[in-house]
N, C-alpha and C. Protein backbone atom coordinates (compact mmCIF):
# COMPACT_ATOMS: atom_id res chain seq x y z
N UNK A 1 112.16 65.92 170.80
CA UNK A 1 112.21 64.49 170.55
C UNK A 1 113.34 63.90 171.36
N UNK A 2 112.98 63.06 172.21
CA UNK A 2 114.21 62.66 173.16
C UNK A 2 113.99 61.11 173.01
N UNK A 3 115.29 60.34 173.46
CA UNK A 3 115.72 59.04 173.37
C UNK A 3 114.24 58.30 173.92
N UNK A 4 113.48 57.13 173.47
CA UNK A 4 112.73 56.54 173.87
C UNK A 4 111.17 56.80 173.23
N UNK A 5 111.27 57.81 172.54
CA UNK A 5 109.68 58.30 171.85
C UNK A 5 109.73 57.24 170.90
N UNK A 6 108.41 56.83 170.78
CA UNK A 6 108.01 55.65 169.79
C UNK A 6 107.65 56.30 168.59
N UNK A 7 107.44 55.14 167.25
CA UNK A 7 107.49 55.87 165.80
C UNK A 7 106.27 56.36 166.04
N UNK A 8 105.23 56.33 167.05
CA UNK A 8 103.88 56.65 166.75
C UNK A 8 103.87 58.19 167.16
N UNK A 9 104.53 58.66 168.39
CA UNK A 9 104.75 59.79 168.65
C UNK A 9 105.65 60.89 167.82
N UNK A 10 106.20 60.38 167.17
CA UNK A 10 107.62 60.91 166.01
C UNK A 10 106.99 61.82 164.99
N UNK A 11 107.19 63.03 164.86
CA UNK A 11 106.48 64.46 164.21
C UNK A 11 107.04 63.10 162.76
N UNK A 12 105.85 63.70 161.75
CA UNK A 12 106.00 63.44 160.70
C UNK A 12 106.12 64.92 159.71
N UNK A 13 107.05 64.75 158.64
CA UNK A 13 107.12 66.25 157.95
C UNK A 13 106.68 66.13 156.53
N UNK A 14 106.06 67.34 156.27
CA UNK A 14 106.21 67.43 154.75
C UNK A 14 107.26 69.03 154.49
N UNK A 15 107.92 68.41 153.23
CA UNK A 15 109.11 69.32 153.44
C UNK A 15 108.65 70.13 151.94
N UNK A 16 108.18 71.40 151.73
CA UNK A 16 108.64 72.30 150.40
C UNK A 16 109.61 72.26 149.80
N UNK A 17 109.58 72.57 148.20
CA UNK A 17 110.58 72.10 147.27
C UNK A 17 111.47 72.86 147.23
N UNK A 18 111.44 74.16 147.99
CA UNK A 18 112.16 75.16 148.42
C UNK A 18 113.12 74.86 149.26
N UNK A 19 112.80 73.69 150.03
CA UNK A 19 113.68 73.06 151.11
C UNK A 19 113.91 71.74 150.98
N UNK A 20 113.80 71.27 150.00
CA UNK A 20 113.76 70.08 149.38
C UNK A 20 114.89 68.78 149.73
N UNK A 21 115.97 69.11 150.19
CA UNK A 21 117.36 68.42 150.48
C UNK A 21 116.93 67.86 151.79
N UNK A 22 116.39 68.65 152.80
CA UNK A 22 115.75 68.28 153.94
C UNK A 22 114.90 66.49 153.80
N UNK A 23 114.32 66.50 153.17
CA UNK A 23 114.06 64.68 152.83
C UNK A 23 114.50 64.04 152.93
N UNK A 24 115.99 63.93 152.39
CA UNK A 24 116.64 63.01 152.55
C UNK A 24 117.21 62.98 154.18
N UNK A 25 117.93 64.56 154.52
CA UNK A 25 117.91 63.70 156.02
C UNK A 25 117.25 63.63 156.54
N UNK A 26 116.10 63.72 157.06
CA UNK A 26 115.26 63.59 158.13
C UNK A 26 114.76 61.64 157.58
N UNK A 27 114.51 61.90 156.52
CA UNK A 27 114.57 60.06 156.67
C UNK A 27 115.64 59.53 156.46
N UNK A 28 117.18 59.96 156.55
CA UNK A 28 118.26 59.32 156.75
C UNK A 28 117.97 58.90 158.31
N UNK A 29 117.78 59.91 158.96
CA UNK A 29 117.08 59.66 161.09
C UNK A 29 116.27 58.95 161.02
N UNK A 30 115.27 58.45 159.41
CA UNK A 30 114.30 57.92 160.10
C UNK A 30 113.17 58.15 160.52
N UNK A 31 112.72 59.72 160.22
CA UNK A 31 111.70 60.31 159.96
C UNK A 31 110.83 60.34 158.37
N UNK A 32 109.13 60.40 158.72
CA UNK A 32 108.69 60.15 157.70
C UNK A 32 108.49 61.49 157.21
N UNK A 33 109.15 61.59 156.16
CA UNK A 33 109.31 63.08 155.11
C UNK A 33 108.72 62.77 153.96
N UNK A 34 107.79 63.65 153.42
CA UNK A 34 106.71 63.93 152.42
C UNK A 34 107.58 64.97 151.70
N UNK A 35 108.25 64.62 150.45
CA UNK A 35 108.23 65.62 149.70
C UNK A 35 106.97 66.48 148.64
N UNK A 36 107.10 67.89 148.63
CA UNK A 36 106.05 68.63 148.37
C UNK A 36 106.12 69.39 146.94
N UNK A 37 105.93 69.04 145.87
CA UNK A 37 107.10 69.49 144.63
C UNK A 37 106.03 70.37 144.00
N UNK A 38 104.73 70.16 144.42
CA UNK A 38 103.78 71.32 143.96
C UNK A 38 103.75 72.90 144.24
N UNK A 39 102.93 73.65 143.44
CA UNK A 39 103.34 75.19 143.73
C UNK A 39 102.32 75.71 144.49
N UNK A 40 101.24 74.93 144.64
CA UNK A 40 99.61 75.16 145.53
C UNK A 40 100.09 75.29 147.18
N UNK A 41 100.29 76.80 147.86
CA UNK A 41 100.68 76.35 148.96
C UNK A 41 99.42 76.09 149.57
N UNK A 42 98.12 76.17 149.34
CA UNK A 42 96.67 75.61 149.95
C UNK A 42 96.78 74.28 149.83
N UNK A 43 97.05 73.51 148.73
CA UNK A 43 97.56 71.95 148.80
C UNK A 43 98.07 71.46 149.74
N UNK A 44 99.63 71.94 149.96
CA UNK A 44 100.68 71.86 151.01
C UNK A 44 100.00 71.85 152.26
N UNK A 45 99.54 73.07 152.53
CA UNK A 45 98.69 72.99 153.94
C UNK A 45 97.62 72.13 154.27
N UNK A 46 96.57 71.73 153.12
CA UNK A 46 95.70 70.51 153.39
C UNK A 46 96.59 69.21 153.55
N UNK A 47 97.49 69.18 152.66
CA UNK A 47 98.26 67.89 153.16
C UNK A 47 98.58 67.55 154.55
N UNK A 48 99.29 68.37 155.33
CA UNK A 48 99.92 68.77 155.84
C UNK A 48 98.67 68.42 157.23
N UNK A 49 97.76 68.97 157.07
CA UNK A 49 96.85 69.16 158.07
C UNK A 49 96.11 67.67 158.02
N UNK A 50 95.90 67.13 156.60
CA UNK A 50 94.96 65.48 156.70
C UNK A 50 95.55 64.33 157.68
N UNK A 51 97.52 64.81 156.63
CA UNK A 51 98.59 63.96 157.88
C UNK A 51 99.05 63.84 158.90
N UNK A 52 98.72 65.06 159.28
CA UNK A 52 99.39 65.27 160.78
C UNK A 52 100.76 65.42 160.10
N UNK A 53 101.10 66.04 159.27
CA UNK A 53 102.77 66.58 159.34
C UNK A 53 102.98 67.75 159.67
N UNK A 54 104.19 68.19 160.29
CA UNK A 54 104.66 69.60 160.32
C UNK A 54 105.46 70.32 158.79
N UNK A 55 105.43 71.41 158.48
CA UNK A 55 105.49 71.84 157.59
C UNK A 55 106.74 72.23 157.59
N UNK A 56 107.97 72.40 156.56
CA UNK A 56 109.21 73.16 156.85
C UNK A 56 109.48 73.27 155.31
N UNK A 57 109.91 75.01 155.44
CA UNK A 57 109.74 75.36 153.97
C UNK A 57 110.45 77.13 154.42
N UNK A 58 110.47 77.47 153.34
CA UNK A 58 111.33 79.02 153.52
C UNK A 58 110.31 79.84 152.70
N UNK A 59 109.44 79.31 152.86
CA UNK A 59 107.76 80.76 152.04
C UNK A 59 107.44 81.39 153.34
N UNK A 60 107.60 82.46 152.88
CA UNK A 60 106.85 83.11 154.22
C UNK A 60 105.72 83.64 154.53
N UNK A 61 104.82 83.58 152.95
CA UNK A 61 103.63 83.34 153.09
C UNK A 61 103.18 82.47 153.68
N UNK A 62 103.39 81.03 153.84
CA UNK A 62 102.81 80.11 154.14
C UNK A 62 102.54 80.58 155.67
N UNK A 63 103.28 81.14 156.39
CA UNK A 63 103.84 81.21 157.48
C UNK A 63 103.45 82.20 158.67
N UNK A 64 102.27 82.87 157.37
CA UNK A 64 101.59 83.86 157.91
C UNK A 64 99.91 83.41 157.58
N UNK A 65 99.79 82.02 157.41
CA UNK A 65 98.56 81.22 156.96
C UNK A 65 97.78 81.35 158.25
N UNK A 66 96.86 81.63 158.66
CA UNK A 66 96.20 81.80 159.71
C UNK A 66 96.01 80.34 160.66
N UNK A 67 95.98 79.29 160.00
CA UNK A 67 95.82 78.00 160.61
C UNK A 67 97.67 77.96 161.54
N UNK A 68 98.03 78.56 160.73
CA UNK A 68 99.93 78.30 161.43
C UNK A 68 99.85 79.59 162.75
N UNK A 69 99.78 80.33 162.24
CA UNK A 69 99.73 81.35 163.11
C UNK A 69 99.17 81.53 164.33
N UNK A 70 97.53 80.67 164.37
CA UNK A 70 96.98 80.41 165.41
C UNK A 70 96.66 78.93 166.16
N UNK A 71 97.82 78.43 165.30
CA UNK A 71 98.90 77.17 166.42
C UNK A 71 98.05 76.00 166.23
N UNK A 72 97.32 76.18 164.85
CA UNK A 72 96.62 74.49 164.27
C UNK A 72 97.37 73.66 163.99
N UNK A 73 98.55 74.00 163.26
CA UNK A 73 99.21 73.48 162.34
C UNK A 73 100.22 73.83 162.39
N UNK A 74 101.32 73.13 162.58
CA UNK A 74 102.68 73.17 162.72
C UNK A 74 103.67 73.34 161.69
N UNK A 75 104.43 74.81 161.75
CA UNK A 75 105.55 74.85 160.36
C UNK A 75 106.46 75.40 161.24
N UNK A 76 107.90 75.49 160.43
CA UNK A 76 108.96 75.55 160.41
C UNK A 76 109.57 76.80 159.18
N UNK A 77 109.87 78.22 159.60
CA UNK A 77 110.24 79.23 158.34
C UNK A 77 111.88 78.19 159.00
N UNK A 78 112.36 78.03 157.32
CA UNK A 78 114.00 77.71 157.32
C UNK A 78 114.61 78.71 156.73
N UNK A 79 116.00 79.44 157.80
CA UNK A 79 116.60 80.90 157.36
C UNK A 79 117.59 80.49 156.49
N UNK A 80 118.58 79.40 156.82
CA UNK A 80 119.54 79.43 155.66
C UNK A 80 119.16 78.49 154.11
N UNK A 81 119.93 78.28 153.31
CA UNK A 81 119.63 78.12 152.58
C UNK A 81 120.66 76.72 152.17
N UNK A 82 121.37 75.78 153.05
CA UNK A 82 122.53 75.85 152.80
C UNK A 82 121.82 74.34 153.87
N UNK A 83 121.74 73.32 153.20
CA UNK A 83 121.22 71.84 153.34
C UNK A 83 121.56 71.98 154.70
N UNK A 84 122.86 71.52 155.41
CA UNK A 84 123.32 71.22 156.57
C UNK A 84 122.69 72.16 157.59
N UNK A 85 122.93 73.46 157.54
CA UNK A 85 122.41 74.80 158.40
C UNK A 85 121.11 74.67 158.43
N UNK A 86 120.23 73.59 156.97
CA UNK A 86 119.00 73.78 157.26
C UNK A 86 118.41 72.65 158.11
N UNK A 87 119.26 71.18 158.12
CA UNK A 87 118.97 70.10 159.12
C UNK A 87 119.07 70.61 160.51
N UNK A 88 120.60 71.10 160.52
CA UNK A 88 120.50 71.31 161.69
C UNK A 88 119.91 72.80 162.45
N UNK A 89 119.01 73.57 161.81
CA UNK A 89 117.72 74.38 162.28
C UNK A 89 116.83 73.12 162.69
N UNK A 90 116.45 72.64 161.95
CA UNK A 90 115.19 71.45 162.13
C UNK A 90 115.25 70.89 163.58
N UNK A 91 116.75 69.98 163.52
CA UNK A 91 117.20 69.20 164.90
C UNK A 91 117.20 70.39 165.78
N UNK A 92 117.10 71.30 166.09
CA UNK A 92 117.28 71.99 167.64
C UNK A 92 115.91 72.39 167.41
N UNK A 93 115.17 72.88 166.09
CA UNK A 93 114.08 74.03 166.55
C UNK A 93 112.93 72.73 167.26
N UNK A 94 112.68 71.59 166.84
CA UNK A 94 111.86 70.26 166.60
C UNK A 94 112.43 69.48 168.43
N UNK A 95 113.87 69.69 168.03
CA UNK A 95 114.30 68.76 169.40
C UNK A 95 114.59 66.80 168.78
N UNK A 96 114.84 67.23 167.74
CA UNK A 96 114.75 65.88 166.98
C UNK A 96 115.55 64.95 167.55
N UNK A 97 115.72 64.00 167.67
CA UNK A 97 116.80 62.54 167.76
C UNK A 97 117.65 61.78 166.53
N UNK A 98 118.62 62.70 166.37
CA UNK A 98 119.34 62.24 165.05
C UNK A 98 119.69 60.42 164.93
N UNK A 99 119.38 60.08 166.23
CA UNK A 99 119.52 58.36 166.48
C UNK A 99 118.05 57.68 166.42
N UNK A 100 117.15 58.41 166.04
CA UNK A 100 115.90 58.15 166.28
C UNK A 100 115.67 56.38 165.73
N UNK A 101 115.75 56.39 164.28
CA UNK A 101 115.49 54.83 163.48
C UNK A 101 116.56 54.92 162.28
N UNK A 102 117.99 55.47 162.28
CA UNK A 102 118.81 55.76 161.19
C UNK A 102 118.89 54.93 160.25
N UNK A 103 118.71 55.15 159.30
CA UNK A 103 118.84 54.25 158.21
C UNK A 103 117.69 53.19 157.78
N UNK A 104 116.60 53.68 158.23
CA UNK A 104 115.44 52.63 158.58
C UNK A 104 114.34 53.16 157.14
N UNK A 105 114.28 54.23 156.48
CA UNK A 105 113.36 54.12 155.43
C UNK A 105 113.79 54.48 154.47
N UNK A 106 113.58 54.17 153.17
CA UNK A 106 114.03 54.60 151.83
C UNK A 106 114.36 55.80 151.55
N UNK A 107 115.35 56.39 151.20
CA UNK A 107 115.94 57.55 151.01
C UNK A 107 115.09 58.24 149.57
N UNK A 108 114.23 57.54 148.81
CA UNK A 108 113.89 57.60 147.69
C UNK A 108 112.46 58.13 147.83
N UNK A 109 111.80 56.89 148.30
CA UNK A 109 110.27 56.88 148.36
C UNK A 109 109.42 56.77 149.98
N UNK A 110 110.85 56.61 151.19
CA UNK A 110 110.04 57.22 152.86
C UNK A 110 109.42 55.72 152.66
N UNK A 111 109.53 54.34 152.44
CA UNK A 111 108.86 53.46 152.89
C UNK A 111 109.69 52.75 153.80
N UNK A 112 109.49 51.88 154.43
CA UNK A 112 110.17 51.19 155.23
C UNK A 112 110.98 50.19 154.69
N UNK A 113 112.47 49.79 154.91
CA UNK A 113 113.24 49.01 154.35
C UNK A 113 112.70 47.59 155.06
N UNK A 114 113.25 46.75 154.44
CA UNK A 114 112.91 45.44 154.81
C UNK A 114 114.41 44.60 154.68
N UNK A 115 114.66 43.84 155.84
CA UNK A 115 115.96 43.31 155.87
C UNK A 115 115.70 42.35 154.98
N UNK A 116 117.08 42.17 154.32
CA UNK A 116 117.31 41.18 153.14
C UNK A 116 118.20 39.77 153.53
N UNK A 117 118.52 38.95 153.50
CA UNK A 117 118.99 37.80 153.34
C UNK A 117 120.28 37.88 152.67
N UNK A 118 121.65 37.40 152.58
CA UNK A 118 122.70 38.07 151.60
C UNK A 118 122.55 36.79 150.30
N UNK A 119 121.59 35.82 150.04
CA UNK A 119 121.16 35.22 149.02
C UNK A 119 119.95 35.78 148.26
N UNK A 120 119.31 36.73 148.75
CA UNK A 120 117.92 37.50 148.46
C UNK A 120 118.43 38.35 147.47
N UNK A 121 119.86 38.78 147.81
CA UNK A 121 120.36 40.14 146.72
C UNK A 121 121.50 39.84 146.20
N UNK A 122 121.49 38.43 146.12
CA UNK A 122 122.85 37.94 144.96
C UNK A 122 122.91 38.86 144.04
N UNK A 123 121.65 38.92 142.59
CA UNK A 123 121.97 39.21 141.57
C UNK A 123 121.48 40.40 141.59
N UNK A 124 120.94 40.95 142.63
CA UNK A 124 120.75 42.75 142.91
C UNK A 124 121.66 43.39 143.39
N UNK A 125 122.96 43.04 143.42
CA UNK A 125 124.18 43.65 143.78
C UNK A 125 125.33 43.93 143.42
N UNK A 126 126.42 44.67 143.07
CA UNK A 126 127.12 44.61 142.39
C UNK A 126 127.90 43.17 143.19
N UNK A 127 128.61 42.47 142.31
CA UNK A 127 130.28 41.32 143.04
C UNK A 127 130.88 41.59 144.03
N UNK A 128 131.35 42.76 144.26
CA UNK A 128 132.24 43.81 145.39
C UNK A 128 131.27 43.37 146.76
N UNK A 129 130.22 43.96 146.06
CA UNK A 129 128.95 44.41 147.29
C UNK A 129 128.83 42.87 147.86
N UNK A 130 128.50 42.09 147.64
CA UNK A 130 127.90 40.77 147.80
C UNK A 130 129.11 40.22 148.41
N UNK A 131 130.51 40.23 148.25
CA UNK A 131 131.20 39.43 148.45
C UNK A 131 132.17 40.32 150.20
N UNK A 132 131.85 41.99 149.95
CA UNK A 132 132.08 42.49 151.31
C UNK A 132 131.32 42.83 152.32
N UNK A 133 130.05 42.37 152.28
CA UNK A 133 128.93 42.81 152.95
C UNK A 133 128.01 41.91 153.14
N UNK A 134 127.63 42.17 154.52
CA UNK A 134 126.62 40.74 155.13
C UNK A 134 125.16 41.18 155.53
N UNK A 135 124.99 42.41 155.43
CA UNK A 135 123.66 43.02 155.96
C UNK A 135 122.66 43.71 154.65
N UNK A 136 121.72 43.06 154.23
CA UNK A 136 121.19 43.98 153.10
C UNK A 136 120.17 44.63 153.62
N UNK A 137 119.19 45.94 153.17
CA UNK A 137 118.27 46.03 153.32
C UNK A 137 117.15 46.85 152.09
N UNK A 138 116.08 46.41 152.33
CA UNK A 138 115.51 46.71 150.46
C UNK A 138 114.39 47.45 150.93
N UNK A 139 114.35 48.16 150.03
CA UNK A 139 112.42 49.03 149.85
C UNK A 139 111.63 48.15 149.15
N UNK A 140 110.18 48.00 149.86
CA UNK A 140 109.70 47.19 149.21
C UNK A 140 108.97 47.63 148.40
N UNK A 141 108.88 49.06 148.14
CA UNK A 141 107.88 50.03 146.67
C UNK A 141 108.65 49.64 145.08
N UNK A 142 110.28 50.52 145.80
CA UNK A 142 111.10 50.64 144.40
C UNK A 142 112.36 49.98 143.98
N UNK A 143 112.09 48.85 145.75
CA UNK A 143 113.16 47.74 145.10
C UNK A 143 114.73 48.19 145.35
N UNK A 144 114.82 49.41 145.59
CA UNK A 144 116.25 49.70 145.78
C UNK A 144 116.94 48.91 147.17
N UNK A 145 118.31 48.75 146.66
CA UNK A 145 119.13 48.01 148.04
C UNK A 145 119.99 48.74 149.25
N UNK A 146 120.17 48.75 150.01
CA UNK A 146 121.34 49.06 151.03
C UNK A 146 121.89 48.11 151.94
N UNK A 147 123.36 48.85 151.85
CA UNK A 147 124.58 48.13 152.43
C UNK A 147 124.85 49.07 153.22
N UNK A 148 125.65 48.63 153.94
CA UNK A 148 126.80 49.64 155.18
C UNK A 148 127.87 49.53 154.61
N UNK A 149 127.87 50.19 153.41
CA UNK A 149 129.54 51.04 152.65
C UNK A 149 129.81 51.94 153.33
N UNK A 150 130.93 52.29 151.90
CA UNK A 150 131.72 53.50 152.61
C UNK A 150 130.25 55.07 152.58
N UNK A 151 129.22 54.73 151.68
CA UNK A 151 128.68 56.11 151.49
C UNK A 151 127.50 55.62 153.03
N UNK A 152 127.29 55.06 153.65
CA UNK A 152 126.24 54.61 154.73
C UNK A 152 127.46 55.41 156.24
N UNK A 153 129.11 55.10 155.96
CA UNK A 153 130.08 55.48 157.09
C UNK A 153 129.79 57.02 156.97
N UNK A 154 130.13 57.38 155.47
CA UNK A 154 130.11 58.42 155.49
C UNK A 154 128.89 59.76 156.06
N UNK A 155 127.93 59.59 156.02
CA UNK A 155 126.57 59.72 155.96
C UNK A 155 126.35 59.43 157.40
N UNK A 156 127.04 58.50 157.84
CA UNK A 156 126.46 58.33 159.56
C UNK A 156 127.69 59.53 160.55
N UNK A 157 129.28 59.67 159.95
CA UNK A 157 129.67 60.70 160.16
C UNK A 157 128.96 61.69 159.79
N UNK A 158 128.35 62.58 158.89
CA UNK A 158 128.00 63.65 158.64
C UNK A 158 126.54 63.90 159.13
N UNK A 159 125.67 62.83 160.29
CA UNK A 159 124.64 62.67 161.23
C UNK A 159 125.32 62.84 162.34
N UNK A 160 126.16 62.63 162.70
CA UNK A 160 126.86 63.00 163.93
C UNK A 160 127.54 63.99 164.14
N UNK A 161 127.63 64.77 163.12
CA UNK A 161 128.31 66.09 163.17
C UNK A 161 127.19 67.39 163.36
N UNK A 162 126.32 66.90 162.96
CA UNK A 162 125.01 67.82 163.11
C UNK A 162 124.73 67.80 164.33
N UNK A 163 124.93 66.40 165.27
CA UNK A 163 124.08 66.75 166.92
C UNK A 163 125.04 67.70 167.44
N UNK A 164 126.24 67.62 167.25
CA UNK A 164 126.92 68.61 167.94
C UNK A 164 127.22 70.46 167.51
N UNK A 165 126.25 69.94 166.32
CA UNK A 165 126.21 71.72 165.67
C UNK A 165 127.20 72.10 164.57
């Protein structure tokens, strides 16, 4: 995944509950991540195959699924176990763009945020929030808000620490 690929070209994932932490970053980048919380790995793989997602999970059955094996269907075995070690497997094995659309879909529910107005989220915000912050942006499924706090600084440091390994 290199600078300039459009969202249409952008691997979409569904991530196993085995690897479950993986969701959140890959749509912290901005990638669309399917969490997979079922135990059916035949499920997983029909999903997987209807969506066009790549698969990333630490079963190694799955992995020996004949559709993966003979290069239908795209997975990912993840060796460590250990969130960060497992993003950053993803970003080198994938070739990902940790700058891809950051901060662009719900950390919750993978929909697309929608910029807010700083009168749109008067009374959806804490006082603090509203009165230090000029940029909102909302999910339009579950309604949740974002700001560029300290946990958005933090979080964009700990995306930038991954491109470099």
């Amino acid at each position: 995944m290199h600078k300039g690929v459009s969202l249409v070209d952008a691997p979409k994932f569904i991530v196993d509950c085995n690897v479950g932490k993986l969701v959140r970053w890959l749509r912290l980048m901005g990638y669309d991540a399917r969490f997979f919380d079922g135990s059916d790995d035949s499920e997983l793989v029909a999903i997987a195959q209807t969506e066009g997602r790549v698969i990333l999970t630490r079963d190694t059955r799955i992995m020996k699924r004949r559709v993966i094996t003979r290069g239908r269907l795209r997975a990912v075995l993840i060796k460590s176990d250990q969130p960060e070690r497992q993003i950053h497997q993803v970003i080198e094995t994938l070739e990902l763009d940790c700058r891809f659309k950051p901060f662009s879909l719900c950390l919750e529910c993978n929909r697309e945020l929608v910029e807010r107005g700083k009168a749109e989220v008067k009374e959806l915000v804490p006082p603090y929030v509203f009165k230090t912050q000029d940029q909102f942006m909302q999910c339009p499924a579950c309604q949740r808000i974002y700001w560029r706090g300290t946990h958005w600084r933090a979080m964009t440091r700990r995306l930038e620490g991954l491109v470099g390994g």
